[in-house]
Protein backbone atom coordinates (compact mmCIF):
# COMPACT_ATOMS: atom_id res chain seq x y z
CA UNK A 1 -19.25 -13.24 73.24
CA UNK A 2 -17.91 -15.28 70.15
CA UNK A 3 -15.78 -12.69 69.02
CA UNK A 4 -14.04 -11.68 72.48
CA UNK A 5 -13.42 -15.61 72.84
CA UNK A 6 -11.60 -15.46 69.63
CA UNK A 7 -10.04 -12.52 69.73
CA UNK A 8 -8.24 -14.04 73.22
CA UNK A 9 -7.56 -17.29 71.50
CA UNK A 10 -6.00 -15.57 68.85
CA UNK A 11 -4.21 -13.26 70.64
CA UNK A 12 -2.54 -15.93 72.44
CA UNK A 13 -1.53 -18.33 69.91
CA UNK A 14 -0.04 -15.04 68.40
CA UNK A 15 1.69 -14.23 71.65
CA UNK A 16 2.92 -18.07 71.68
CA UNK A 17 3.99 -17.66 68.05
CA UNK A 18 6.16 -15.06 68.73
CA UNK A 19 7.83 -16.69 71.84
CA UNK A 20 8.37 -19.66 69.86
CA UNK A 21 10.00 -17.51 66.91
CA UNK A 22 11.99 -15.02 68.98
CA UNK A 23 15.80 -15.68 69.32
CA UNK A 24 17.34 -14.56 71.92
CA UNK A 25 20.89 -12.79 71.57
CA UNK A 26 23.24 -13.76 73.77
CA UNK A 27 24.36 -10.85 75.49
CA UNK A 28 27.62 -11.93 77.25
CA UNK A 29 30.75 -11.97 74.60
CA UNK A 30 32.70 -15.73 74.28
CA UNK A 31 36.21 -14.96 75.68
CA UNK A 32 37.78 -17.37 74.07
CA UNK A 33 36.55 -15.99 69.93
CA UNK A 34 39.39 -16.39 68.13
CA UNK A 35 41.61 -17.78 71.05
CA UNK A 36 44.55 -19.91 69.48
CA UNK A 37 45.85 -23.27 71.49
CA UNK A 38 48.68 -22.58 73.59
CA UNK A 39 51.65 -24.32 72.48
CA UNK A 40 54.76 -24.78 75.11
CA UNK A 41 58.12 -26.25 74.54
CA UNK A 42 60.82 -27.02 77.31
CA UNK A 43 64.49 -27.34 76.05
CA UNK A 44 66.73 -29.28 78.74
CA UNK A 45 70.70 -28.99 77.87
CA UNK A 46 73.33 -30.05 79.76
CA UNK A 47 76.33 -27.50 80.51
CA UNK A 48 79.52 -28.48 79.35
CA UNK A 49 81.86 -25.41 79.46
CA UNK A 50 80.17 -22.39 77.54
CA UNK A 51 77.93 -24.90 75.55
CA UNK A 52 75.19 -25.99 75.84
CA UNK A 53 74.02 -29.79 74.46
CA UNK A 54 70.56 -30.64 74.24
CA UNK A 55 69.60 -33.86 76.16
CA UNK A 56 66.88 -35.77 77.95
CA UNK A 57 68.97 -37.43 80.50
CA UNK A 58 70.33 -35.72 83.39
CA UNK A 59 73.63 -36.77 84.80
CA UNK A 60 75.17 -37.24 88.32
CA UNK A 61 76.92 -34.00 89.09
CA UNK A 62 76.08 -31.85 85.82
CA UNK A 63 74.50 -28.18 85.81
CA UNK A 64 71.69 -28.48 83.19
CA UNK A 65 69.41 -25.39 82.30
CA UNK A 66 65.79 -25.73 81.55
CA UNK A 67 64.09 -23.31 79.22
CA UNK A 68 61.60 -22.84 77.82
CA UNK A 69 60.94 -22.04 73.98
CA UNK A 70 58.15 -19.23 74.14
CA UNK A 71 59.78 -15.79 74.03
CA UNK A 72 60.08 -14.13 77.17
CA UNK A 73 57.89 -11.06 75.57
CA UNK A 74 54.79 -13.12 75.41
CA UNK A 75 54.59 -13.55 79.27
CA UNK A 76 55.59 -11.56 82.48
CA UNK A 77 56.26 -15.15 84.56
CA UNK A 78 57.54 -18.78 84.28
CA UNK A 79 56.73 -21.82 86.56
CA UNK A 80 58.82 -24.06 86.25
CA UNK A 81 58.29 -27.78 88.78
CA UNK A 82 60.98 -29.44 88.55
CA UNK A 83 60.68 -32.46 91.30
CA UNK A 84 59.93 -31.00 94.58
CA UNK A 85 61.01 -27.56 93.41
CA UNK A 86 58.61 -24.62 92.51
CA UNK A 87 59.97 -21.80 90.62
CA UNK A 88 58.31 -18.99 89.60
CA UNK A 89 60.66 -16.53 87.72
CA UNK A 90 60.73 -13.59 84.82
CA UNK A 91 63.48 -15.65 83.05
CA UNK A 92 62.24 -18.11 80.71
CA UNK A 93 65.42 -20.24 82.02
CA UNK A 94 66.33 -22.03 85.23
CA UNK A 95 69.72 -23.71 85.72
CA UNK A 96 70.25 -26.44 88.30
CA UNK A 97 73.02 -28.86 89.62
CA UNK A 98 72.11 -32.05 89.78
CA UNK A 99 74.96 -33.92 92.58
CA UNK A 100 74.68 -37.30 94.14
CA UNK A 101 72.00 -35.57 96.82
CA UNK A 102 69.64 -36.25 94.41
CA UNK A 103 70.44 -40.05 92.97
C-alpha cells in the first residue's frame, strides 16, 4: 500500500515537473519579424511657370502640387487629406489651386 502511494506521489510531482519545464512554442509566426518603420515625406511646391519652388506657405490664387517622396513603385495608392478633401489616387502627386474661395 506504501509503494502504490508513492509511486502516485511520484508520478505526479514528475508529471508537475514536466509541466513546469515544458515550453511551449508559439505556433503563430510575428508578422511584423523584420518589419522596418515606415518613413513618409510630403513635398509642397508652389507652381510658378514650369518650376516648381518648394514652400510651406500657400498663397492666394497659386496652383501648388503636393507629393509625396516614396516612389510610386513601393505602393499601388496615395491618400492624400488635404482640408476637407479626400483623395485617393495612383499618382504620388496631387496639384490644387488655391483662389480666394478658400481664404
Amino acid at each position: 500500500m506504501k509503494i502504490t502511494k508513492l509511486l502516485k506521489i511520484s508520478v505526479f510531482l514528475f508529471a508537475v515537473f514536466l509541466f513546469i519545464t515544458c515550453k511551449q512554442e508559439n505556433l503563430t509566426p510575428d508578422p511584423c519579424f523584420n518589419a522596418e518603420p515606415f518613413k513618409a515625406s510630403l513635398k509642397i511646391a508652389e507652381i510658378q511657370g514650369d518650376s516648381l519652388i518648394e514652400t510651406d506657405t500657400v498663397l492666394i490664387n497659386s496652383t501648388v502640387s503636393f507629393s509625396a517622396s516614396t516612389p510610386v513603385t513601393s505602393f499601388s495608392t496615395y491618400k492624400f487629406h488635404i482640408g476637407t478633401m479626400d483623395t485617393i489616387t495612383e499618382k504620388n502627386e496631387i496639384r490644387l489651386f488655391f483662389g480666394e474661395r478658400y481664404v
